[in-house]
N, C-alpha and C. Protein backbone atom coordinates (compact mmCIF):
# COMPACT_ATOMS: atom_id res chain seq x y z
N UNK A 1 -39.11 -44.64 -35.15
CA UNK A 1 -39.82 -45.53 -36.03
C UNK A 1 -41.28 -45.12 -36.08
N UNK A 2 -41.43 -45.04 -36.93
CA UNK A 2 -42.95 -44.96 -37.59
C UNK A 2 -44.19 -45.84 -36.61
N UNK A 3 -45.20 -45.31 -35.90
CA UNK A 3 -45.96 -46.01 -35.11
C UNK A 3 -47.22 -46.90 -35.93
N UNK A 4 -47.15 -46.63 -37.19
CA UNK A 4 -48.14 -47.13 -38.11
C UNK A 4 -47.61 -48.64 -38.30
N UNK A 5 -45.87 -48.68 -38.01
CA UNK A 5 -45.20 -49.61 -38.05
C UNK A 5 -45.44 -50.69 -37.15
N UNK A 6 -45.40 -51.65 -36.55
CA UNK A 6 -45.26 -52.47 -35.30
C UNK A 6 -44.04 -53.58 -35.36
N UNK A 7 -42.42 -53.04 -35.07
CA UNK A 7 -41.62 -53.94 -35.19
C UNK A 7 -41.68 -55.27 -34.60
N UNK A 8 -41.49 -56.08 -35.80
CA UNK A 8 -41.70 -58.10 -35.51
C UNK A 8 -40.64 -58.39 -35.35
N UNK A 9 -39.67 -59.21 -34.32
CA UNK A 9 -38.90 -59.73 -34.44
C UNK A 9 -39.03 -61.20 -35.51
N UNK A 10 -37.79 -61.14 -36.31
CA UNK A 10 -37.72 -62.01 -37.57
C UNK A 10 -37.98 -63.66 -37.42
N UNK A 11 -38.84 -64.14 -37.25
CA UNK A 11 -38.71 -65.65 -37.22
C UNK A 11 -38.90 -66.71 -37.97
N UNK A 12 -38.34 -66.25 -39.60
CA UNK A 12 -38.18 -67.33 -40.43
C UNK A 12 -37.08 -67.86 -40.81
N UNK A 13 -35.66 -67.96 -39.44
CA UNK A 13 -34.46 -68.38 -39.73
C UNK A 13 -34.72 -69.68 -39.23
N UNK A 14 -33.52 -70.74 -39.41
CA UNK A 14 -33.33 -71.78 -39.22
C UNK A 14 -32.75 -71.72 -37.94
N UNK A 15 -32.76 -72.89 -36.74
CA UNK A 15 -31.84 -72.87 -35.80
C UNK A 15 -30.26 -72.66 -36.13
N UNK A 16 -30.07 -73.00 -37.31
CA UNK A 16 -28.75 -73.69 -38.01
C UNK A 16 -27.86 -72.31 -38.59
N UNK A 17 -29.16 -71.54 -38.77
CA UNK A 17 -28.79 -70.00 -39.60
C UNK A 17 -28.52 -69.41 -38.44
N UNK A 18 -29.36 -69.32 -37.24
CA UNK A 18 -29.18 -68.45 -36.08
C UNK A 18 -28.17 -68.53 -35.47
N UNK A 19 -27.49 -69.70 -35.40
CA UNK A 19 -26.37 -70.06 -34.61
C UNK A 19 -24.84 -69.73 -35.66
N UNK A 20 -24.91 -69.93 -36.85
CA UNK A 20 -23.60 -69.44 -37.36
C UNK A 20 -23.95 -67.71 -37.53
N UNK A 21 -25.07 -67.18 -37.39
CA UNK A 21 -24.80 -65.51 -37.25
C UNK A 21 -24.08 -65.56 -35.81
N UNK A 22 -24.53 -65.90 -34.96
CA UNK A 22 -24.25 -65.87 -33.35
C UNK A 22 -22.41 -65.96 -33.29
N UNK A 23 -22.19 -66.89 -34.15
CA UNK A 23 -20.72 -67.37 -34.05
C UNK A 23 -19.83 -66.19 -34.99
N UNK A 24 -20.71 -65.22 -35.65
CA UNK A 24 -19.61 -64.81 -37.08
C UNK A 24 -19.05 -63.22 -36.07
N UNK A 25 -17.87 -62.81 -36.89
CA UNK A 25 -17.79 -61.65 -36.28
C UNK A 25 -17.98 -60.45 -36.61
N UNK A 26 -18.86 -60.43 -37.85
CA UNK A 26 -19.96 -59.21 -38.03
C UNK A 26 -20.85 -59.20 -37.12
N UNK A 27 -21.35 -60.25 -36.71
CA UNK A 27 -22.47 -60.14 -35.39
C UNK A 27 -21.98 -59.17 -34.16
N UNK A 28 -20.64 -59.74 -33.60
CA UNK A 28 -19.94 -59.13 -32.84
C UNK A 28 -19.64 -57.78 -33.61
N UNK A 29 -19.35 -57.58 -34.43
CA UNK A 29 -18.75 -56.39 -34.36
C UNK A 29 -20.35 -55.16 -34.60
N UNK A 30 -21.59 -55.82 -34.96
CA UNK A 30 -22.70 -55.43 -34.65
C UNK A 30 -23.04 -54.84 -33.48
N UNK A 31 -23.00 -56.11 -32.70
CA UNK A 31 -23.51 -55.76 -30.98
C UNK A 31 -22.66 -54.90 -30.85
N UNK A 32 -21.11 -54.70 -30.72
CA UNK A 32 -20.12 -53.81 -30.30
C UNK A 32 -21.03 -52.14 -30.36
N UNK A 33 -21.75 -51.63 -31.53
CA UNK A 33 -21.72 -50.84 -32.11
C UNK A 33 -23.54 -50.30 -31.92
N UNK A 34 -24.31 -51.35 -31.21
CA UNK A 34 -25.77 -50.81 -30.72
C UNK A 34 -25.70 -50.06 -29.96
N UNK A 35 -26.83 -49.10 -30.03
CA UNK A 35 -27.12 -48.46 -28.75
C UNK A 35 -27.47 -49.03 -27.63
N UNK A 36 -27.60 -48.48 -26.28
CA UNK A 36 -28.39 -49.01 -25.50
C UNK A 36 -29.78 -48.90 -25.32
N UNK A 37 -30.64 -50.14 -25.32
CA UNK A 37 -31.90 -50.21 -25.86
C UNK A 37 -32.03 -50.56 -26.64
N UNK A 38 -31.25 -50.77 -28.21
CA UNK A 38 -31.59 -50.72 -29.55
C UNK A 38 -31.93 -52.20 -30.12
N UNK A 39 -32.51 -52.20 -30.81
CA UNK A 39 -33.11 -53.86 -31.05
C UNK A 39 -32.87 -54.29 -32.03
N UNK A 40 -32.65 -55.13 -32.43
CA UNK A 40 -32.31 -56.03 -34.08
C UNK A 40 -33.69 -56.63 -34.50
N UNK A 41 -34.31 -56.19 -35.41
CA UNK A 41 -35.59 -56.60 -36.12
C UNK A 41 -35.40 -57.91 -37.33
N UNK A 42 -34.33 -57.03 -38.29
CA UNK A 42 -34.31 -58.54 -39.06
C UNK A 42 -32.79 -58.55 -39.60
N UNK A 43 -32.20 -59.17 -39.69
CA UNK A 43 -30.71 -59.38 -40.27
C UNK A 43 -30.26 -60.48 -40.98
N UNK A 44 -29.90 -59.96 -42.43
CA UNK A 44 -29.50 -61.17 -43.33
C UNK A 44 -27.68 -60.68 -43.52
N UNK A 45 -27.24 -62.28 -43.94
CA UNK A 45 -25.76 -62.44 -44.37
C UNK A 45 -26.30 -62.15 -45.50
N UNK A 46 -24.99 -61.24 -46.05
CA UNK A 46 -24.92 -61.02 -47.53
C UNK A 46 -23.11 -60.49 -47.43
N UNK A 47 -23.02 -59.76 -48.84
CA UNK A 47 -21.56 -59.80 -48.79
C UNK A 47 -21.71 -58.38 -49.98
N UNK A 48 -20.71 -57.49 -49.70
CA UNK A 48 -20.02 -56.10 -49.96
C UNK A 48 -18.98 -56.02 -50.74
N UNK A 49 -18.73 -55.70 -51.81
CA UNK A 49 -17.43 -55.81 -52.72
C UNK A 49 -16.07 -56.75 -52.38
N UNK A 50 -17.04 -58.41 -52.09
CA UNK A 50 -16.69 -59.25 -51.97
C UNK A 50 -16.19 -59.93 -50.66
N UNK A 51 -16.34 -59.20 -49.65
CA UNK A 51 -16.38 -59.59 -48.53
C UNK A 51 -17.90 -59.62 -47.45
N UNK A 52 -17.86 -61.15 -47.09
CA UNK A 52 -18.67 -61.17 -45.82
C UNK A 52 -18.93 -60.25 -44.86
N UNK A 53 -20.55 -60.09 -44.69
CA UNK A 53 -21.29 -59.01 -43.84
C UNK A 53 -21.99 -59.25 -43.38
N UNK A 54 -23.14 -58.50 -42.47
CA UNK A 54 -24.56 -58.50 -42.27
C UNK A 54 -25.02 -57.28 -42.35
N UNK A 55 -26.48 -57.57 -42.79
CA UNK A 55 -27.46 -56.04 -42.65
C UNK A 55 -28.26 -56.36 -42.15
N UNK A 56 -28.32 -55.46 -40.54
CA UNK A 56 -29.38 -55.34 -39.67
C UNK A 56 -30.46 -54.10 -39.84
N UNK A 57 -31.53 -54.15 -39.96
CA UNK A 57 -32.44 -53.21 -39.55
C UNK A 57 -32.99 -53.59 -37.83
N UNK A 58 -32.82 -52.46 -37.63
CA UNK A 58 -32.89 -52.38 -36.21
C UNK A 58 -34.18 -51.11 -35.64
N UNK A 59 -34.49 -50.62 -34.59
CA UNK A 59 -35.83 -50.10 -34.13
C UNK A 59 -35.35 -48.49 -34.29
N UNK A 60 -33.83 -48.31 -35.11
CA UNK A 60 -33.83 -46.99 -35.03
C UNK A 60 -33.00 -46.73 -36.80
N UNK A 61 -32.46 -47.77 -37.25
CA UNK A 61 -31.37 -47.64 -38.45
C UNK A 61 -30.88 -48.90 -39.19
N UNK A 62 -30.87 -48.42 -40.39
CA UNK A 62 -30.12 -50.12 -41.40
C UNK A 62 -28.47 -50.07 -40.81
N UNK A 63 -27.79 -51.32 -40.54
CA UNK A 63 -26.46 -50.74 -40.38
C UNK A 63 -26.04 -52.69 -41.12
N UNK A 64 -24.85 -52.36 -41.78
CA UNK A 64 -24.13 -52.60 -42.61
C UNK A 64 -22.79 -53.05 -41.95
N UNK A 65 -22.52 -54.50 -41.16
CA UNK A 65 -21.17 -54.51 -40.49
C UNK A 65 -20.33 -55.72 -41.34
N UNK A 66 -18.94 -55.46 -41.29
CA UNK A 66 -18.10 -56.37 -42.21
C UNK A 66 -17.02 -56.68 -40.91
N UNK A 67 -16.62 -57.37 -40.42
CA UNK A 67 -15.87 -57.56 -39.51
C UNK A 67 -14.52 -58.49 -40.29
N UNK A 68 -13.68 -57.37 -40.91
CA UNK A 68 -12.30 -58.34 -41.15
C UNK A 68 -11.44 -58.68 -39.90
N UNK A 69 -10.48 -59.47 -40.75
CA UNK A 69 -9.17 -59.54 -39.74
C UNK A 69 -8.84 -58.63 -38.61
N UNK A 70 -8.29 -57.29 -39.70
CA UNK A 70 -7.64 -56.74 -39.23
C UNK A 70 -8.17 -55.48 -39.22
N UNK A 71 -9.01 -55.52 -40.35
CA UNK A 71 -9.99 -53.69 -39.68
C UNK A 71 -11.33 -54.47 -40.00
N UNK A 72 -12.29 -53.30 -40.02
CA UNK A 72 -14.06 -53.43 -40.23
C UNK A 72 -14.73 -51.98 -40.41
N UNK A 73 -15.71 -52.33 -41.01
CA UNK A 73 -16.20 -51.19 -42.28
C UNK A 73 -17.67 -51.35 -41.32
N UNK A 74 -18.55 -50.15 -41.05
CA UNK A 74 -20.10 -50.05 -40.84
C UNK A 74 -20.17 -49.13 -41.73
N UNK A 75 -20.89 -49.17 -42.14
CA UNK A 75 -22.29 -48.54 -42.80
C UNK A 75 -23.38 -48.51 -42.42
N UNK A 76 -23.96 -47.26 -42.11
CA UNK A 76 -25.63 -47.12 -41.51
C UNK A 76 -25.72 -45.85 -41.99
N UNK A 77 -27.29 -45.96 -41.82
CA UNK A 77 -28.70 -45.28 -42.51
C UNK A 77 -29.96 -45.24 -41.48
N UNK A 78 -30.13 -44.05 -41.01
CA UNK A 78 -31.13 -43.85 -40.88
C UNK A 78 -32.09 -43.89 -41.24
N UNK A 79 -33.54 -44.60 -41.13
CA UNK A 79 -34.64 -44.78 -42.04
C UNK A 79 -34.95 -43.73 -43.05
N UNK A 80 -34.67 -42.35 -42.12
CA UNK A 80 -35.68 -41.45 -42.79
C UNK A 80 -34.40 -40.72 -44.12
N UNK A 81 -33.29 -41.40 -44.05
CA UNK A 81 -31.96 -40.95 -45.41
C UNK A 81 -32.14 -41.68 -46.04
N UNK A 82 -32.87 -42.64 -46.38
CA UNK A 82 -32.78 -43.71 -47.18
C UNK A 82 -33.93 -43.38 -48.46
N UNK A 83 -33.80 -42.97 -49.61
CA UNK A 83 -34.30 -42.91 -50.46
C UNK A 83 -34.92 -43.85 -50.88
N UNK A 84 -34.67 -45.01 -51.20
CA UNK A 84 -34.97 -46.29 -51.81
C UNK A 84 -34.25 -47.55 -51.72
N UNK A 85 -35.19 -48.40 -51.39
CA UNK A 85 -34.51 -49.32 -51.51
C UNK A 85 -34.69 -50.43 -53.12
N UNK A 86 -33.90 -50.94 -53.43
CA UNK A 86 -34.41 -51.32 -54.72
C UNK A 86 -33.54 -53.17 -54.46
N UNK A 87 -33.96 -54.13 -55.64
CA UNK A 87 -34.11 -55.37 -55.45
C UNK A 87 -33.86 -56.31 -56.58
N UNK A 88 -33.21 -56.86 -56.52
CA UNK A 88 -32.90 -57.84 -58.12
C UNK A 88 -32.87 -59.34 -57.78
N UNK A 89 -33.39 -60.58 -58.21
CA UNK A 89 -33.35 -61.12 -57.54
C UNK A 89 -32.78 -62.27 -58.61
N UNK A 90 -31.99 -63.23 -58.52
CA UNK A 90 -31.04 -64.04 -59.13
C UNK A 90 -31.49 -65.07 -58.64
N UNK A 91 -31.19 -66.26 -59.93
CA UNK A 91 -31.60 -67.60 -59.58
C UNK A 91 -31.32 -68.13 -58.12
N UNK A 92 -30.64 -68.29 -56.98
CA UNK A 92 -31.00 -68.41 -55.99
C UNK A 92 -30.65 -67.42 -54.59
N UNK A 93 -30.28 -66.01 -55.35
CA UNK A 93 -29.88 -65.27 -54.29
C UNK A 93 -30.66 -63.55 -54.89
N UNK A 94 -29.92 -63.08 -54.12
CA UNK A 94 -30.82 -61.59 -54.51
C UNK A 94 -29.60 -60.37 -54.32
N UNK A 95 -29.48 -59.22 -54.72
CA UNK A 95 -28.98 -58.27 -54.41
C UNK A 95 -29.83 -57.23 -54.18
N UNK A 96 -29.21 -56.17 -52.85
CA UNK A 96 -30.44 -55.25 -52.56
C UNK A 96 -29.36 -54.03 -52.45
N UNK A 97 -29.93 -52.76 -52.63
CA UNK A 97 -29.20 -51.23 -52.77
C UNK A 97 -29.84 -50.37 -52.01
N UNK A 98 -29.39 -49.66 -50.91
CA UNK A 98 -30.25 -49.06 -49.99
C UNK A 98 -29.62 -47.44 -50.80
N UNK A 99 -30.61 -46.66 -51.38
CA UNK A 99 -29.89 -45.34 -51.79
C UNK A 99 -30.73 -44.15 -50.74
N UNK A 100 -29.06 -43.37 -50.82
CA UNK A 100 -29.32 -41.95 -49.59
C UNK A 100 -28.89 -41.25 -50.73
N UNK A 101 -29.14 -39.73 -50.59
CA UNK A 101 -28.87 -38.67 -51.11
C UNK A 101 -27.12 -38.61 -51.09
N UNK A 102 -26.74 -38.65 -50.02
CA UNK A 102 -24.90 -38.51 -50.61
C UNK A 102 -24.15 -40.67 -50.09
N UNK A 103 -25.12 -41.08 -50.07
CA UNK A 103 -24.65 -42.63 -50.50
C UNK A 103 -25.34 -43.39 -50.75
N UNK A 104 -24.72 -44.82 -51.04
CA UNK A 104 -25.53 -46.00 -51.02
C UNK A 104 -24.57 -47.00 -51.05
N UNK A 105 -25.56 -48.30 -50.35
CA UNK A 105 -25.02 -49.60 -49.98
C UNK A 105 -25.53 -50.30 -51.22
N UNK A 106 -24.75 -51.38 -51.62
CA UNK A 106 -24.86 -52.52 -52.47
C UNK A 106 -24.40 -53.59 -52.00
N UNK A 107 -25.64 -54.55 -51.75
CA UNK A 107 -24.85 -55.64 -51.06
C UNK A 107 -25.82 -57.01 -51.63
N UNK A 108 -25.05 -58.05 -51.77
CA UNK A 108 -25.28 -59.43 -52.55
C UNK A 108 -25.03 -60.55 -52.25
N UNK A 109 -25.15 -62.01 -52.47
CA UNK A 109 -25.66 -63.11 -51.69
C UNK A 109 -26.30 -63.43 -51.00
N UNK A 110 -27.70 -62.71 -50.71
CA UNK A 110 -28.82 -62.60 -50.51
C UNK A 110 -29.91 -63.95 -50.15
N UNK A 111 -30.06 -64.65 -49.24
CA UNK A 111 -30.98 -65.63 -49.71
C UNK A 111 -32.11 -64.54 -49.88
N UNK A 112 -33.13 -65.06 -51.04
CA UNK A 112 -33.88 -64.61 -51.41
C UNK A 112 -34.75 -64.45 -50.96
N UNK A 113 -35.08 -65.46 -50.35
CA UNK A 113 -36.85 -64.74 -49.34
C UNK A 113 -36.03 -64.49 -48.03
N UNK A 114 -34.76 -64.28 -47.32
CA UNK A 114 -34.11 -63.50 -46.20
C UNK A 114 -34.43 -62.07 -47.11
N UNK A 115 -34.06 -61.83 -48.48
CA UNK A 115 -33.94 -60.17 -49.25
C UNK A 115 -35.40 -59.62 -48.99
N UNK A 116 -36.32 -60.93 -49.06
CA UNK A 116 -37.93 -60.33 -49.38
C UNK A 116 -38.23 -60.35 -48.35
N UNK A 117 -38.22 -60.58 -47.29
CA UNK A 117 -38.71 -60.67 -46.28
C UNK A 117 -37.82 -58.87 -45.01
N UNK A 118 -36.30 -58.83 -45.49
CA UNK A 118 -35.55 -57.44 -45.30
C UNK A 118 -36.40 -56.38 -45.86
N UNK A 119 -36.54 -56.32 -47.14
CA UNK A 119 -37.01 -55.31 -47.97
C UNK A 119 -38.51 -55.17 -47.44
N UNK A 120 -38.95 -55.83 -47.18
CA UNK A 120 -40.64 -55.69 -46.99
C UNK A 120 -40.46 -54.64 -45.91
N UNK A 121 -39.82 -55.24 -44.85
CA UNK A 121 -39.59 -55.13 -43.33
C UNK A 121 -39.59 -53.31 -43.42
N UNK A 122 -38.17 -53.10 -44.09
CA UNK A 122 -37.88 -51.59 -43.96
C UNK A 122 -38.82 -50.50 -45.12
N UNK A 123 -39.29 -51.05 -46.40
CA UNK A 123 -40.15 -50.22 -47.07
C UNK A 123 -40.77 -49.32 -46.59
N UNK A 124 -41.87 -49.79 -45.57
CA UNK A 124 -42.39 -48.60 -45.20
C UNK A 124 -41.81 -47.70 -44.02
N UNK A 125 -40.54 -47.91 -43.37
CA UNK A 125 -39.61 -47.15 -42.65
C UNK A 125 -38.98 -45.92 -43.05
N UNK A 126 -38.67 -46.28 -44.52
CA UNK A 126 -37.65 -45.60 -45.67
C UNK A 126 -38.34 -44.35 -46.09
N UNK A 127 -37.71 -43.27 -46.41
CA UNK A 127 -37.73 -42.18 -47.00
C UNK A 127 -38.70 -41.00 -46.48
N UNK A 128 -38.76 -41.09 -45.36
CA UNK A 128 -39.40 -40.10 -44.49
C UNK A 128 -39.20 -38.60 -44.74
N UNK A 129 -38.19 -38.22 -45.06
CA UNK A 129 -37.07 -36.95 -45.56
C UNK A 129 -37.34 -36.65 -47.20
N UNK A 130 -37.64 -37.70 -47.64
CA UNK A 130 -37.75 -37.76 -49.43
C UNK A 130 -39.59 -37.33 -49.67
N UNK A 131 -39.46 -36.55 -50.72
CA UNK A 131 -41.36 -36.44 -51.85
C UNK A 131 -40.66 -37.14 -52.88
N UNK A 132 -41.17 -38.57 -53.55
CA UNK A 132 -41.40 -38.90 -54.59
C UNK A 132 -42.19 -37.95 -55.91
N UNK A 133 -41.67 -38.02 -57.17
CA UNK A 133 -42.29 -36.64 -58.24
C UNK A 133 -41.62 -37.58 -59.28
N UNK A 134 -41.93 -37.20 -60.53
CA UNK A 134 -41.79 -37.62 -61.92
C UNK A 134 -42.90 -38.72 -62.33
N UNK A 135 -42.16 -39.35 -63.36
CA UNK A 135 -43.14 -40.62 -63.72
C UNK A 135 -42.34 -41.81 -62.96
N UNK A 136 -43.39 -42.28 -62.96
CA UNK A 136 -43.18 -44.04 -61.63
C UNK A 136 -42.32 -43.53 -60.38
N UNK A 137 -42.57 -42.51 -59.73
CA UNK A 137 -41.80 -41.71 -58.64
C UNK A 137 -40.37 -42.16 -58.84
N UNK A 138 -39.89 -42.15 -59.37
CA UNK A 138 -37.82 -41.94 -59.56
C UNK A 138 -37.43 -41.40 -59.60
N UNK A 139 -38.20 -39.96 -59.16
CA UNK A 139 -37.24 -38.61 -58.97
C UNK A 139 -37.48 -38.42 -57.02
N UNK A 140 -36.70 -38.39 -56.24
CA UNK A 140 -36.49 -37.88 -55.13
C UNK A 140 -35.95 -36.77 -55.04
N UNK A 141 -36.56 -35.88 -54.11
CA UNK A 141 -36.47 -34.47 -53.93
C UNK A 141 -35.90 -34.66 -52.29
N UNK A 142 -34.63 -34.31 -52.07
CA UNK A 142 -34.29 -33.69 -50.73
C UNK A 142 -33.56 -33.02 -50.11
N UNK A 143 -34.10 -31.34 -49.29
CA UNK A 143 -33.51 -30.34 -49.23
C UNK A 143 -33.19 -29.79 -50.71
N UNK A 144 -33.56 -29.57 -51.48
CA UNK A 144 -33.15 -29.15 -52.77
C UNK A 144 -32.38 -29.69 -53.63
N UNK A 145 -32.32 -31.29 -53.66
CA UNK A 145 -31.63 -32.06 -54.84
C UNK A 145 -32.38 -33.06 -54.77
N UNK A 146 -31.78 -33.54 -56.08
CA UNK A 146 -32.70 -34.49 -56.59
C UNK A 146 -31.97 -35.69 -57.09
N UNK A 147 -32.29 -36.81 -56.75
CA UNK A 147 -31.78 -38.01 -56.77
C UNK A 147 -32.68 -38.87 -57.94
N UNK A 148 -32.24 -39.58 -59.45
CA UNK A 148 -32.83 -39.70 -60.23
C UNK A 148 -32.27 -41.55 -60.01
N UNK A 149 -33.58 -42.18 -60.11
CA UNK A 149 -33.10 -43.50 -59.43
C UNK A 149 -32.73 -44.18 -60.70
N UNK A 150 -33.00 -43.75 -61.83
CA UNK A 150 -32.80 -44.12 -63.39
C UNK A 150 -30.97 -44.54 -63.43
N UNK A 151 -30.32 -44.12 -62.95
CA UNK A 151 -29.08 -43.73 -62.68
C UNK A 151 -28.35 -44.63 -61.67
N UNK A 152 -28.95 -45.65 -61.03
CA UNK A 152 -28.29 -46.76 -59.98
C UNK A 152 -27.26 -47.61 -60.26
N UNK A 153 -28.35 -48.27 -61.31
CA UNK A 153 -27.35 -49.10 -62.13
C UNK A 153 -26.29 -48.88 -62.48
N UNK A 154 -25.45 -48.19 -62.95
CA UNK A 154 -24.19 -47.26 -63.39
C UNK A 154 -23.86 -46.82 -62.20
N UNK A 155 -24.23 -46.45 -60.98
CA UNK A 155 -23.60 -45.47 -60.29
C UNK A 155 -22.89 -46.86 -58.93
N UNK A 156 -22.75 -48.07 -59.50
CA UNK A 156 -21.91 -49.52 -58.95
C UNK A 156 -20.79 -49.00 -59.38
């Protein structure tokens, strides 16, 4: 992590919010999957091509856990793969898109200032690996390709 950075642990949840993450089993299947040492900075419920999740940013990576029944899906990102993060925000929820050069997460039901308060958090973490170039920087350059952010929308 970036030392310009100074990771805050998150404290604009509710007791009420903290305790049904504590109880869900994305949480668990979270912890299952930390390193040792590794810290949880800020983590919102949201939900993944229609199933319940969480996205943690943590003191080393975004990770993405869905804890079904009977299987479970992670997704993680290293700060410095993460091209962009981008943000839409809906009458009372938000959707956020973390884009890497060979992926990206889309994930939705968002409380909205949990999205603004995520997104702030990791911005300046993100794209360490990437040079921004074109007009309004939407062209990412990395290792020799180029990721045109014009192109997100469609690429759901």
């Amino acid at each position: 992590m970036s030392d310009s950075k100074q990771a805050q642990p998150q404290k604009d949840r509710s007791k009420a919010e903290l305790v049904n993450l504590q109880d869900s089993g994305d949480v668990e299947k979270l912890k299952s999957i930390l390193q040792p040492e590794e810290k949880v900075y800020q983590i919102v419920e949201c939900m993944n091509d229609g199933s319940d999740g969480v996205l943690a940013a943590t003191d080393r990576r975004i990770i993405f856990c869905d804890q079904q029944f009977l299987s479970s899906e992670v997704i993680e990102f290293l700060y410095s793969e993460v091209a962009a993060v981008l943000s839409e925000n809906q009458l009372l929820m938000s959707k956020v898109a973390l884009v890497g050069i060979d992926k990206a997460l889309y994930v939705e039901g968002i409380n909205k200032e949990h999205a603004k308060t995520f997104t702030d958090y990791i911005q300046d973490l993100i794209g360490q690996d990437f040079v921004a170039s074109g007009e309004h920087g939407r062209h990412f350059s990395h290792h020799g390709e180029i990721l045109n952010t014009d192109d997100i929308g469609s690429a759901q």
